[in-house]
PDB file of N, CA and C in Angstrom:
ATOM      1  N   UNK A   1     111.958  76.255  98.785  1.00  0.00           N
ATOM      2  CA  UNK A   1     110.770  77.070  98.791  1.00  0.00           C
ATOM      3  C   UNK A   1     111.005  78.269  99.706  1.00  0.00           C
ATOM      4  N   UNK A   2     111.519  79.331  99.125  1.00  0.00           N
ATOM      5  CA  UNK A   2     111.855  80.591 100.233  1.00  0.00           C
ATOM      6  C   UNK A   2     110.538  81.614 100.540  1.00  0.00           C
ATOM      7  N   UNK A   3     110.519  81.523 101.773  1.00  0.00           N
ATOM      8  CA  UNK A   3     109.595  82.081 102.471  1.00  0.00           C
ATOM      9  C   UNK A   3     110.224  83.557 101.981  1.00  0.00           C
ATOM     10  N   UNK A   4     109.215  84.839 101.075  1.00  0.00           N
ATOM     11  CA  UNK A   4     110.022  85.876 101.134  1.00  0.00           C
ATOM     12  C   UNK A   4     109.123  87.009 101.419  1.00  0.00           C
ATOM     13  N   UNK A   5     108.400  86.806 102.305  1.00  0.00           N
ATOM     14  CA  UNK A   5     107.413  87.974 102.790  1.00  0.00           C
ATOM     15  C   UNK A   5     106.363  87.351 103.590  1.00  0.00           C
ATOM     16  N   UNK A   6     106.156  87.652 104.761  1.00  0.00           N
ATOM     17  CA  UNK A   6     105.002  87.204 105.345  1.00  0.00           C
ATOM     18  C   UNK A   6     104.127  88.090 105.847  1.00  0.00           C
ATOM     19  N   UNK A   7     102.555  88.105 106.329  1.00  0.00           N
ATOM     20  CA  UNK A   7     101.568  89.161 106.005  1.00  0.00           C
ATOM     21  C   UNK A   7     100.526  88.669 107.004  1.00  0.00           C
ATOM     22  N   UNK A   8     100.626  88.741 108.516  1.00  0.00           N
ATOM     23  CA  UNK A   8      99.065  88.294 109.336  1.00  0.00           C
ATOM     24  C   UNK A   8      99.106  87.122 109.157  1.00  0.00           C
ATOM     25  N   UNK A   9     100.266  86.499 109.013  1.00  0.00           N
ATOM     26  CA  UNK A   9      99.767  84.410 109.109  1.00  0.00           C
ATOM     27  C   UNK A   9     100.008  83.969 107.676  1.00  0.00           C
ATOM     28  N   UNK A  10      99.974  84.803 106.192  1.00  0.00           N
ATOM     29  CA  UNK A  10     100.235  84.731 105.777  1.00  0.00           C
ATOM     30  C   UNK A  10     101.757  84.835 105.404  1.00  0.00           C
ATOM     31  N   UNK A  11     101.700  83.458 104.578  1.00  0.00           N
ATOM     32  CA  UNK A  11     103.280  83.191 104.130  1.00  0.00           C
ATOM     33  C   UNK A  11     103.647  83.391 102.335  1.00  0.00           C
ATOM     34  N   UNK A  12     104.087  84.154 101.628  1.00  0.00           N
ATOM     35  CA  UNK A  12     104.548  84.148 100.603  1.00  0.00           C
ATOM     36  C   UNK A  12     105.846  83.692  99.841  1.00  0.00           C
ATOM     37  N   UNK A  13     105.604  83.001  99.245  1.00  0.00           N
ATOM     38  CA  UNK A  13     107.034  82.063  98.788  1.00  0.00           C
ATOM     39  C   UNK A  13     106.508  81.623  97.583  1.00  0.00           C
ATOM     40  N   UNK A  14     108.004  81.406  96.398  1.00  0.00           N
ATOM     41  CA  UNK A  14     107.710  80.569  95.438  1.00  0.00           C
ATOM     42  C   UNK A  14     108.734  79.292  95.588  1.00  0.00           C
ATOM     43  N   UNK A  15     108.933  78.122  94.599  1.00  0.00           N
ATOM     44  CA  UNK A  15     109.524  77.194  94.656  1.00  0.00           C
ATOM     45  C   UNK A  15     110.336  77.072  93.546  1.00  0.00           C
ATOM     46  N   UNK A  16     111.971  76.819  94.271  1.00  0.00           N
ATOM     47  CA  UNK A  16     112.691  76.728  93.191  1.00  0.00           C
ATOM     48  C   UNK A  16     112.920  75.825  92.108  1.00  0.00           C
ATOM     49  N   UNK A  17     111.708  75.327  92.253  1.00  0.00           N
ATOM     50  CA  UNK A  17     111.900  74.392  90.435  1.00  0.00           C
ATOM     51  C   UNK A  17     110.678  74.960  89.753  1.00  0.00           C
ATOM     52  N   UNK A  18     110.218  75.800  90.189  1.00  0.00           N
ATOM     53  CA  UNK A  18     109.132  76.570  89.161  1.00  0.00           C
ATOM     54  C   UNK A  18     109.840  77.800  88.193  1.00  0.00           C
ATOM     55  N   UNK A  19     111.094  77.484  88.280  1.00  0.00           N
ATOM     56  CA  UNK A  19     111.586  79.087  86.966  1.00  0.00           C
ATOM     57  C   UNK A  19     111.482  79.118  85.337  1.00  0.00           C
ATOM     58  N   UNK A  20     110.690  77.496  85.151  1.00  0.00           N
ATOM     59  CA  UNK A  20     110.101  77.507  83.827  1.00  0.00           C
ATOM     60  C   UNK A  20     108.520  78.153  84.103  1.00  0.00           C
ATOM     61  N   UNK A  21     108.006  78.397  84.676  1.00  0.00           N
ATOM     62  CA  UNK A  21     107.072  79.684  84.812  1.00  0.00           C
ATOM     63  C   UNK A  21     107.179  81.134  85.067  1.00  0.00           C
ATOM     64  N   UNK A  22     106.117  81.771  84.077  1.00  0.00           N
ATOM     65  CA  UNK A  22     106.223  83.018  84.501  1.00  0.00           C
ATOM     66  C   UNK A  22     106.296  83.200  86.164  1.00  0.00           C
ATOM     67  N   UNK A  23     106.592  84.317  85.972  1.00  0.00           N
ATOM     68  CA  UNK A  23     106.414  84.806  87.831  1.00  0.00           C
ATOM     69  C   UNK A  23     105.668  85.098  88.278  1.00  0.00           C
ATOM     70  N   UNK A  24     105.442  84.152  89.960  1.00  0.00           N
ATOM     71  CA  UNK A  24     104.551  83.847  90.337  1.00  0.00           C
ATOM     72  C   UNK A  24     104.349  83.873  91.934  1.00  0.00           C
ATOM     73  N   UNK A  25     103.326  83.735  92.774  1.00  0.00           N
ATOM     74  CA  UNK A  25     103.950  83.555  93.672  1.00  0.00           C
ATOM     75  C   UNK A  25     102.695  82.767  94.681  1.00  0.00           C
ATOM     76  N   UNK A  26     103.136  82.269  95.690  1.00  0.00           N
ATOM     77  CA  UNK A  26     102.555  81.298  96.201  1.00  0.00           C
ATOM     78  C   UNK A  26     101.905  81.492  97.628  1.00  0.00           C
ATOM     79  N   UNK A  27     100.823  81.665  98.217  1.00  0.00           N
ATOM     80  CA  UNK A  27     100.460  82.244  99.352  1.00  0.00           C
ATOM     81  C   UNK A  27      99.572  80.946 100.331  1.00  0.00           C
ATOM     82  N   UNK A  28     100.136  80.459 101.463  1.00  0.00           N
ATOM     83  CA  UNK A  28      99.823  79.781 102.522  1.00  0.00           C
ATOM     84  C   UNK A  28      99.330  80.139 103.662  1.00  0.00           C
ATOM     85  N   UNK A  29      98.583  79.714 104.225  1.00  0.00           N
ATOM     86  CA  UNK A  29      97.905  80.054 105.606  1.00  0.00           C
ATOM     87  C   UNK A  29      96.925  79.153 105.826  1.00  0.00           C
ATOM     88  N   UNK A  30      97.039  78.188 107.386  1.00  0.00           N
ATOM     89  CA  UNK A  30      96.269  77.236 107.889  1.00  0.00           C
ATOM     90  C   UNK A  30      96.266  76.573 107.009  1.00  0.00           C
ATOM     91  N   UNK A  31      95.105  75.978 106.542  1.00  0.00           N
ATOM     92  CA  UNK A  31      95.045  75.125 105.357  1.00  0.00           C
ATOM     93  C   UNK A  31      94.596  75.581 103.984  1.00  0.00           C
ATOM     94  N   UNK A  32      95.080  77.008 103.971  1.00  0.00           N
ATOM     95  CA  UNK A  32      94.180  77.132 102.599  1.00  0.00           C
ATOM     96  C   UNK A  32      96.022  77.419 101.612  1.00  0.00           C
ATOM     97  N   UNK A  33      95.730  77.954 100.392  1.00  0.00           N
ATOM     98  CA  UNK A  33      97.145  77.874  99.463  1.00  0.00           C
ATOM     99  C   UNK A  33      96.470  78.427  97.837  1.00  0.00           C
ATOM    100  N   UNK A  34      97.138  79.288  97.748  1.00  0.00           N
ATOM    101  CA  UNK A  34      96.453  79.973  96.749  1.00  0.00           C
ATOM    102  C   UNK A  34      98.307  80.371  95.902  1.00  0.00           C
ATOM    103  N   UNK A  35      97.749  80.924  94.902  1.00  0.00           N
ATOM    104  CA  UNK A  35      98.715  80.805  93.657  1.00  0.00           C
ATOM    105  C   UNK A  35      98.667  82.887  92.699  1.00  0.00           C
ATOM    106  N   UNK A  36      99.043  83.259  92.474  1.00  0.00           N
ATOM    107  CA  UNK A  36      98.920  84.551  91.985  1.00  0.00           C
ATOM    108  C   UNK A  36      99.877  84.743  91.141  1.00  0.00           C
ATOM    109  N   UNK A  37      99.556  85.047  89.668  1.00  0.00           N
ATOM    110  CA  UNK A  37     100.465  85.491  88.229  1.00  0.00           C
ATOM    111  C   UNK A  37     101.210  86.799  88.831  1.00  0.00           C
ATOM    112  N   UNK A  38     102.365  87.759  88.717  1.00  0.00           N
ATOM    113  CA  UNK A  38     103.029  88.716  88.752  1.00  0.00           C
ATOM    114  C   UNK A  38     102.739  89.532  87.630  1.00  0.00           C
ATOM    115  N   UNK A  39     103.346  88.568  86.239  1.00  0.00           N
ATOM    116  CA  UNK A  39     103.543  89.648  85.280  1.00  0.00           C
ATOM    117  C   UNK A  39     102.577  89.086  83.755  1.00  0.00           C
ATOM    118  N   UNK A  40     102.041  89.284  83.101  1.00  0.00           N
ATOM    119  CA  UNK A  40     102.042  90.767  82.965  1.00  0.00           C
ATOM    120  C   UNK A  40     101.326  92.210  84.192  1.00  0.00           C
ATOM    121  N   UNK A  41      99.948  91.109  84.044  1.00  0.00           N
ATOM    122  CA  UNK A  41      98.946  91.704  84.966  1.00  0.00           C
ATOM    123  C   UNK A  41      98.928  90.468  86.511  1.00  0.00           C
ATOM    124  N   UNK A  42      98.669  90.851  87.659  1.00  0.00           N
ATOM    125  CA  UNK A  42      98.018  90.147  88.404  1.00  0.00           C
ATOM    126  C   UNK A  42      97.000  89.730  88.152  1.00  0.00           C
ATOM    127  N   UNK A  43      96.911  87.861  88.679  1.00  0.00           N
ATOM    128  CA  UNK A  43      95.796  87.309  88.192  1.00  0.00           C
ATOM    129  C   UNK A  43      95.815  86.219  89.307  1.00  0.00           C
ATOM    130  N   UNK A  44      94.602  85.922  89.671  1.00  0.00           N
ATOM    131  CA  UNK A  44      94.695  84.293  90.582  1.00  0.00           C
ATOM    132  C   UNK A  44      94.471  83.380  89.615  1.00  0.00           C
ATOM    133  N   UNK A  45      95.718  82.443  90.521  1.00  0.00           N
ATOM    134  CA  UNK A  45      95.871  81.040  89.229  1.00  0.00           C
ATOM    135  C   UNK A  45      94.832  80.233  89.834  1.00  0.00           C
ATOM    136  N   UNK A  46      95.174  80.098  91.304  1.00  0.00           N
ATOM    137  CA  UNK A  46      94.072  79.560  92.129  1.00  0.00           C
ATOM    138  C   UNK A  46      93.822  79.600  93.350  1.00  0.00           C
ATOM    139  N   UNK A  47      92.954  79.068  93.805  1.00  0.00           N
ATOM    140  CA  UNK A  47      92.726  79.662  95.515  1.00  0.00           C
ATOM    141  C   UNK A  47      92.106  78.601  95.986  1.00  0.00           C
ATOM    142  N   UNK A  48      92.548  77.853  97.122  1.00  0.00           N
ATOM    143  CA  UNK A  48      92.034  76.821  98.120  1.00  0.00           C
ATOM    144  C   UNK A  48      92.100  76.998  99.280  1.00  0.00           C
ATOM    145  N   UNK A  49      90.984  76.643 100.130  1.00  0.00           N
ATOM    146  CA  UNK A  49      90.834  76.788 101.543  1.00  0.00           C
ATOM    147  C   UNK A  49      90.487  78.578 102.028  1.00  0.00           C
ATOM    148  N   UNK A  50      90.516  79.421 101.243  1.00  0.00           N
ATOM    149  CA  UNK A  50      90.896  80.627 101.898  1.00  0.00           C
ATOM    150  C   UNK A  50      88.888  81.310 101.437  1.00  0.00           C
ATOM    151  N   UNK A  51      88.272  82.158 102.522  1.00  0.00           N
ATOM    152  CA  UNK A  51      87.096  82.663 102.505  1.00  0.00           C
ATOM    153  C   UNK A  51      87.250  84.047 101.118  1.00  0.00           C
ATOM    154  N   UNK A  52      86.314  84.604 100.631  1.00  0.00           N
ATOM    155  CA  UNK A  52      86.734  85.442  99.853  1.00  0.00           C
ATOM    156  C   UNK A  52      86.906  87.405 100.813  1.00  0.00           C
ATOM    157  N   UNK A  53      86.902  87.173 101.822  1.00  0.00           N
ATOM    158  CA  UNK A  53      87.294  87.794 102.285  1.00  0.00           C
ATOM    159  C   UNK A  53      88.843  87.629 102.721  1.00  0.00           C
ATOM    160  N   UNK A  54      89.650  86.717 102.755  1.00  0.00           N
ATOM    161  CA  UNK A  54      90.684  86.513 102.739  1.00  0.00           C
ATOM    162  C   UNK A  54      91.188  86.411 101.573  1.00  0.00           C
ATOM    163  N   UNK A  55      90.402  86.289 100.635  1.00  0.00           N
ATOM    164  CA  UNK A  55      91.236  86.373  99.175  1.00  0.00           C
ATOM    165  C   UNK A  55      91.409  87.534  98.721  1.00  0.00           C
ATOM    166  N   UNK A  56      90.612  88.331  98.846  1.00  0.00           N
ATOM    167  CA  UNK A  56      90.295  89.991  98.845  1.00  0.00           C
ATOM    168  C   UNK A  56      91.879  90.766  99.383  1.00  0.00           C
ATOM    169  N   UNK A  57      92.406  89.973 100.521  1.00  0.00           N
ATOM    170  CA  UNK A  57      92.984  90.668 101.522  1.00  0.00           C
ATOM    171  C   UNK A  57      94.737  90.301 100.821  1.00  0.00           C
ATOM    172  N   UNK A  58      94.844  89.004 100.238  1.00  0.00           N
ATOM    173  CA  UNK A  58      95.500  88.437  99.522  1.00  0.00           C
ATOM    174  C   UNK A  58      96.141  88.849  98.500  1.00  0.00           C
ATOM    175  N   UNK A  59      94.970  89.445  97.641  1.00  0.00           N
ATOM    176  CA  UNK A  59      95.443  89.856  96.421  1.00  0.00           C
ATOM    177  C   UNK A  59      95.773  91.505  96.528  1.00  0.00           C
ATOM    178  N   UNK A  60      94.942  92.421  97.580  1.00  0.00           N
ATOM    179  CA  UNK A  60      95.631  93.467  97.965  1.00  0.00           C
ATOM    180  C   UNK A  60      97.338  93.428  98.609  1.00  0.00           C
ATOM    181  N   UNK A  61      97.442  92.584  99.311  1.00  0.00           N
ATOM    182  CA  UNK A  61      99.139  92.759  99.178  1.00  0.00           C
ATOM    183  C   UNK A  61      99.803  92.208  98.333  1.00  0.00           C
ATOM    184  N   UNK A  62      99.128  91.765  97.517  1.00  0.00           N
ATOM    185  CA  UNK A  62     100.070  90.929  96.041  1.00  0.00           C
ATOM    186  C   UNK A  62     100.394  92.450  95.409  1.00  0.00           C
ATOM    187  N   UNK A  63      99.233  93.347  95.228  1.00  0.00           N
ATOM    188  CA  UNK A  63      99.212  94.437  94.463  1.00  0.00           C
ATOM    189  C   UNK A  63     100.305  95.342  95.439  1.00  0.00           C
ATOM    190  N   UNK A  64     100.123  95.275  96.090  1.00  0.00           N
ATOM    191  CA  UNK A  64     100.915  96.339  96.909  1.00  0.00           C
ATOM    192  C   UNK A  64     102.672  95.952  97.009  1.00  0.00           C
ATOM    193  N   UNK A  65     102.786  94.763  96.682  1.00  0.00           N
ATOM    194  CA  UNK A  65     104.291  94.314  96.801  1.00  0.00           C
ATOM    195  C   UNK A  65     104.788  93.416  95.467  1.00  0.00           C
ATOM    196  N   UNK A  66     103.910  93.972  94.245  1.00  0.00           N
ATOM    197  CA  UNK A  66     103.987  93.308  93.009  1.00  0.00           C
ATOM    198  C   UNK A  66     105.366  93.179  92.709  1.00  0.00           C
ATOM    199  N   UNK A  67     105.960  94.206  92.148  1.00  0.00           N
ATOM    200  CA  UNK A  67     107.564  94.840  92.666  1.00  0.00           C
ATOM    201  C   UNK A  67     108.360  93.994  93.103  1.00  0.00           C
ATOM    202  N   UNK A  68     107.991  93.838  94.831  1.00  0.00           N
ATOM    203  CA  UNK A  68     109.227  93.340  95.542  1.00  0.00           C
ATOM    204  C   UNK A  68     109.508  91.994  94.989  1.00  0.00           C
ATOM    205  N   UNK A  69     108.151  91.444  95.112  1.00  0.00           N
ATOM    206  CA  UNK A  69     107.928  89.909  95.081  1.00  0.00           C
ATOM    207  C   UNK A  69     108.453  89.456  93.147  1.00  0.00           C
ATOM    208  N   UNK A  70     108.557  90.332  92.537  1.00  0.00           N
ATOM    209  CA  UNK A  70     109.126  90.129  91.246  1.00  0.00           C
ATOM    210  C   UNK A  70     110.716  90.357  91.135  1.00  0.00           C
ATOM    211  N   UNK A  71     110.868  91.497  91.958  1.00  0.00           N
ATOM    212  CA  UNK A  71     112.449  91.346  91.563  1.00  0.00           C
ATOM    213  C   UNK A  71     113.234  90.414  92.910  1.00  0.00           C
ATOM    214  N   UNK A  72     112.723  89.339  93.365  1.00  0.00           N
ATOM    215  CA  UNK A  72     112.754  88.269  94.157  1.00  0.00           C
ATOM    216  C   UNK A  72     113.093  87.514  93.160  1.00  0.00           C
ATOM    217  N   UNK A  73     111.886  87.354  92.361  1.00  0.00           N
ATOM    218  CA  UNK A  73     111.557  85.950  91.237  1.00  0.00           C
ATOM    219  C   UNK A  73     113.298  86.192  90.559  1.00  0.00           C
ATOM    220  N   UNK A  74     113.721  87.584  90.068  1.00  0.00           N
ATOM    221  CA  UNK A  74     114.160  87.842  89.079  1.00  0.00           C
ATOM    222  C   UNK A  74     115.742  87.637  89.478  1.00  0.00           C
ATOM    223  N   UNK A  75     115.926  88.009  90.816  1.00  0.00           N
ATOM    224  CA  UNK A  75     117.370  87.259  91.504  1.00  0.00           C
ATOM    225  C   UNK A  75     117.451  86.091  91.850  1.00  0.00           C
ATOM    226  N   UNK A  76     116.240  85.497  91.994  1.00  0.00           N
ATOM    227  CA  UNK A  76     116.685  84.021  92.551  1.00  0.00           C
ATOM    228  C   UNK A  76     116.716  82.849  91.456  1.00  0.00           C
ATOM    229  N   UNK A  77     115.994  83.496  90.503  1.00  0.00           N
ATOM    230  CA  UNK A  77     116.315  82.416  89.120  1.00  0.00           C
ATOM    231  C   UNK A  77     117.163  83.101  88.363  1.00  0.00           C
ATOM    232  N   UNK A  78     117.510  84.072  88.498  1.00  0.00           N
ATOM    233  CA  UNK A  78     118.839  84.716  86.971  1.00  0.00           C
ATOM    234  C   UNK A  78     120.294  84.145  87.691  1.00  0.00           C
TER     235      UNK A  78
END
């Protein structure tokens, strides 16, 4: 599970037996754990533990590092 960006406590990582899914990526902090689609469009798969002000904050750096966090997906499973 490579930690490949972290953000204010937030941790972003996906897991390497998920490369039969689209790309995706996985966001942790305290106890909450939320899930976010890459491609086509950004989308939340799901969201636990986190206020929607933290989800807000979440999905703005998903958008902002859509990119990085994809051509991550795209070297570590090809």
């Amino acid at each position: 599970m490579p930690t490949i960006f972290e953000y204010d406590g937030y941790k972003f990582r996906f897991y390497s037996n998920e490369s039969d899914e689209p790309p995706h990526i996985h966001i942790v902090k305290g106890g909450g754990n939320a899930k976010y689609w890459l491609s086509p469009d950004i989308a939340e798969a799901y969201s636990y533990g986190f206020t929607v002000r933290e989800r807000r904050e979440i999905k703005k750096v998903v958008i902002e590092n859509q990119q990085k966090f994809i051509n991550f997906w795209d070297e570590y499973f090809s």
